[in-house]
Protein backbone atom coordinates (compact mmCIF):
# COMPACT_ATOMS: atom_id res chain seq x y z
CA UNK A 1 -8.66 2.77 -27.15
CA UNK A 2 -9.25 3.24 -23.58
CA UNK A 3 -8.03 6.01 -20.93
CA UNK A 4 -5.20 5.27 -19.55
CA UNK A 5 -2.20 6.34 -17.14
CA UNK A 6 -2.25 9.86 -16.14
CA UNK A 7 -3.52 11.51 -19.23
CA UNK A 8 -6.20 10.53 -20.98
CA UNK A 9 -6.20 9.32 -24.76
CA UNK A 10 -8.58 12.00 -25.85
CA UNK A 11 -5.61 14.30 -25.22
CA UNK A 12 -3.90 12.57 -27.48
CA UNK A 13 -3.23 14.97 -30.59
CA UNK A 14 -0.86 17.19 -32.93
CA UNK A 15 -1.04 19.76 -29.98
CA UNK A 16 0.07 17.02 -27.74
CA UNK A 17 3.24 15.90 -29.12
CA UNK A 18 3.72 19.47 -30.62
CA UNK A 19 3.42 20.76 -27.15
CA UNK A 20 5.80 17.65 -25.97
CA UNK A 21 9.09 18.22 -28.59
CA UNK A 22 9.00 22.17 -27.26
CA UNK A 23 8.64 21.28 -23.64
CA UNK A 24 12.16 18.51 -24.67
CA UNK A 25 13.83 21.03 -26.45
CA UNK A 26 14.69 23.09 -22.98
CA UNK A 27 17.00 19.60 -22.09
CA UNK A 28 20.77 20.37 -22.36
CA UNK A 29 21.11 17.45 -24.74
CA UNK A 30 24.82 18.92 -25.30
CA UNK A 31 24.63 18.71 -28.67
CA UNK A 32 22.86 20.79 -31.20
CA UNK A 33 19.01 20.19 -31.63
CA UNK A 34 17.49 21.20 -34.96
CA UNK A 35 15.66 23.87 -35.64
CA UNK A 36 12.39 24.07 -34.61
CA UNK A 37 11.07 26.04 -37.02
CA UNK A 38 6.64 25.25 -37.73
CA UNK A 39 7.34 22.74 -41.08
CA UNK A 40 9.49 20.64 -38.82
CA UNK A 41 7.01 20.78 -35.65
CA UNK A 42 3.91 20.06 -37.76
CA UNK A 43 6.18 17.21 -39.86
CA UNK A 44 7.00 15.69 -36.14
CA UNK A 45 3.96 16.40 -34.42
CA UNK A 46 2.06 14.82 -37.11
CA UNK A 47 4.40 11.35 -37.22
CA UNK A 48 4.36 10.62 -33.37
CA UNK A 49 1.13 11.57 -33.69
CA UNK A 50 0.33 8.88 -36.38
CA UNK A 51 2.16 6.46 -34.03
CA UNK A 52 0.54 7.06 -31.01
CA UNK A 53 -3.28 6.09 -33.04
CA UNK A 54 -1.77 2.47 -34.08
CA UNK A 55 -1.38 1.32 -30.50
CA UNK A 56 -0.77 2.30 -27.34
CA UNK A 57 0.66 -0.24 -24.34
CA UNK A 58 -1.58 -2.06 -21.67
CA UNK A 59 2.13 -3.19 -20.25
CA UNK A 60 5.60 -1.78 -19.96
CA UNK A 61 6.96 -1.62 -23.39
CA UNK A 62 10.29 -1.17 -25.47
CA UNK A 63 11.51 1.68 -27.32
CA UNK A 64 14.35 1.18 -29.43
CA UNK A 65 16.03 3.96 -29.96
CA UNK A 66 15.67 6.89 -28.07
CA UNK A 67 16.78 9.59 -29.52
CA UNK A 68 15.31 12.90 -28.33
CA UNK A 69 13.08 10.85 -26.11
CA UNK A 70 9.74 12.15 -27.66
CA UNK A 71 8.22 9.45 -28.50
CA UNK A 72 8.95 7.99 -24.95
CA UNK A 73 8.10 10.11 -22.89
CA UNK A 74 4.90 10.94 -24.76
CA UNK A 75 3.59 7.42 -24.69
CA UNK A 76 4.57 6.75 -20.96
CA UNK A 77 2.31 10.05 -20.14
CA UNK A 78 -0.46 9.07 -22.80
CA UNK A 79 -0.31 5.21 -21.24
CA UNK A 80 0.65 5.30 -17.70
CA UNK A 81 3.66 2.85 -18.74
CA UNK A 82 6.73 2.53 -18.22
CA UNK A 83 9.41 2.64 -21.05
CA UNK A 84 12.39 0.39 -21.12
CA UNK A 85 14.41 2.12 -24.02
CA UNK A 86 18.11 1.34 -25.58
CA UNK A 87 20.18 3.71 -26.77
CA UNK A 88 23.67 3.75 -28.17
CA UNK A 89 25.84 4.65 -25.25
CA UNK A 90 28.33 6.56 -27.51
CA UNK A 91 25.80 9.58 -27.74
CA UNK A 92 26.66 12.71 -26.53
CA UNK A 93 23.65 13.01 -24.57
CA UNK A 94 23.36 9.72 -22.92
CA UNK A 95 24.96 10.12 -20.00
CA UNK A 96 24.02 14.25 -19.67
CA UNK A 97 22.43 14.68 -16.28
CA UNK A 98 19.00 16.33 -17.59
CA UNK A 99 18.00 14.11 -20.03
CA UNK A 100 18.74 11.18 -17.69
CA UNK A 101 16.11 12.94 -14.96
CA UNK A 102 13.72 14.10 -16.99
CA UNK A 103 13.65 10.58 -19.00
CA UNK A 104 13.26 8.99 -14.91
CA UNK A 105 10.52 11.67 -14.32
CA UNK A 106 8.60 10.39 -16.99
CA UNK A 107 8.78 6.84 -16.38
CA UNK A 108 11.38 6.03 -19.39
CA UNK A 109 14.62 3.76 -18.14
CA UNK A 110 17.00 4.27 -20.53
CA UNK A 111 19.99 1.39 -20.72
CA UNK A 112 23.06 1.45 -23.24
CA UNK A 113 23.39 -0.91 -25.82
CA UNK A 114 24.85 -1.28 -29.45
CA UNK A 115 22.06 -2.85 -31.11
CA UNK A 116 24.46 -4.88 -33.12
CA UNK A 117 25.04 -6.43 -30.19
CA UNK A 118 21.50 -8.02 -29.38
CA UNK A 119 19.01 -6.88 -26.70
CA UNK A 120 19.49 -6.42 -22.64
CA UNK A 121 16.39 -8.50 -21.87
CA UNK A 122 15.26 -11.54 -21.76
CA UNK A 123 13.14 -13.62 -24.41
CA UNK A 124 9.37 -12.94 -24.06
CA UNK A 125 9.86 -9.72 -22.31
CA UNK A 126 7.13 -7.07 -23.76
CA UNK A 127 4.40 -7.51 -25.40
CA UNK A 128 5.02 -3.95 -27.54
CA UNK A 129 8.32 -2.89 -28.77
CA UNK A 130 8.45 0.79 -30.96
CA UNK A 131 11.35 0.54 -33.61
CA UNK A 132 10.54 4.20 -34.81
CA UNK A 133 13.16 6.31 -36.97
CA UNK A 134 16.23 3.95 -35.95
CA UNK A 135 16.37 1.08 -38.73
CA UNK A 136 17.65 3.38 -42.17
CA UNK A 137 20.23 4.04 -39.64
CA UNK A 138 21.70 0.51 -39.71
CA UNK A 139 23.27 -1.96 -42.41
CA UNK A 140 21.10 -4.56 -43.67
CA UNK A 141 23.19 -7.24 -41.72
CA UNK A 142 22.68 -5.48 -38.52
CA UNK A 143 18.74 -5.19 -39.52
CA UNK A 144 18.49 -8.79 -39.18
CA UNK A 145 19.93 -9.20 -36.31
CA UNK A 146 17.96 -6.34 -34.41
CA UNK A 147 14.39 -7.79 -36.07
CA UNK A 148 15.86 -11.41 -34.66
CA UNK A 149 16.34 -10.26 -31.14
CA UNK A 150 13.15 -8.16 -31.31
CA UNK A 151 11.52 -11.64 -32.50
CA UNK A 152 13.46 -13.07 -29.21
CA UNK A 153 11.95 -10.08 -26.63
CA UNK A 154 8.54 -10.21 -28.21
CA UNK A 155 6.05 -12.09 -26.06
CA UNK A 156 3.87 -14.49 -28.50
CA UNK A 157 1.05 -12.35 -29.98
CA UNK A 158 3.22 -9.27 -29.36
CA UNK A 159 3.25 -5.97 -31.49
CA UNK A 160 6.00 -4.47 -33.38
CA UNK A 161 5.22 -0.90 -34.57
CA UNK A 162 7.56 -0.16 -37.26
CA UNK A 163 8.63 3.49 -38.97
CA UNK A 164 10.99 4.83 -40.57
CA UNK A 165 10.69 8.68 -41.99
CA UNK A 166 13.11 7.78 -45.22
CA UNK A 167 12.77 4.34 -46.84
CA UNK A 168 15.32 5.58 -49.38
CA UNK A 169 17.90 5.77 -46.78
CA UNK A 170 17.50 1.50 -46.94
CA UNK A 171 18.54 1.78 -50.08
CA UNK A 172 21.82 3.58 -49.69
CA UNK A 173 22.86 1.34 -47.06
């Protein structure tokens, strides 16, 4: 990997996104956070970590699913990117007023969308899409219609990096 964007990769590490998850955790997210005790930090630190070493954009890129926005935010500052990310527009803390800003502040555009709706964008739009921790959260019907718009928004050649922290979770749904 090269340096790029305003930090450079070599500052990529478990310190890093450690570091990144306490800074997020000030954000009035107005909902409860959990607790951020060490096993979870390490546990997190050490997945967005893992992430971060598979790829990291030379474009603008798609997040789906932004959750917290950790992993956002910490690959726009490790890149120099910007993040287009999707989020269901029903959570609490989509429209709250400091996560908007400081998702803007770090380069990450967040737009509402049900997911079992299809994507915002248009086909062959990014060249790197993150589906991290969001698909044992949906029913194997909507699954294939997420991967099948991701398929649509993928440039040719394009990269999908998959996770998912409980594959069990599949099972149940």
């Amino acid at each position: 990997m090269n340096n790029k964007g305003d930090i450079s990769v070599e500052k990529n590490s478990m310190s890093f996104w450690r570091d990144l998850i306490l800074e997020l955790s000030h954000i009035d997210y107005g909902e409860k956070i959990p607790e951020l005790d060490e096993p979870f930090l390490k546990m997190w630190s050490d997945h967005y970590y893992a992430i971060s070493r598979i790829t990291l954009p030379d474009a603008d890129f798609l997040e789906i699913g932004t959750g917290f926005g950790v992993l956002a935010t910490g690959i726009t500052r490790l890149s120099g990117k910007n993040c287009f990310t999707v989020e269901h527009p029903s959570r609490s803390y989509f429209r709250r007023s400091s996560y908007i800003d400081f998702l803007s502040s770090n380069r990450v555009h967040i737009i509402g969308s049900d997911l079992t709706e299809g994507l915002p964008f248009k086909s062959e739009s990014f060249s790197l899409i993150y589906l991290c921790d969001v698909i044992e959260h949906l029913f194997f019907h909507d699954i294939k219609t997420l991967l099948n718009e991701i398929v649509r928004v993928l440039k040719p050649d394009g990269q999908l990096i998959i996770s998912t922290p409980n594959l069990n979770r599949l099972g149940n749904m």
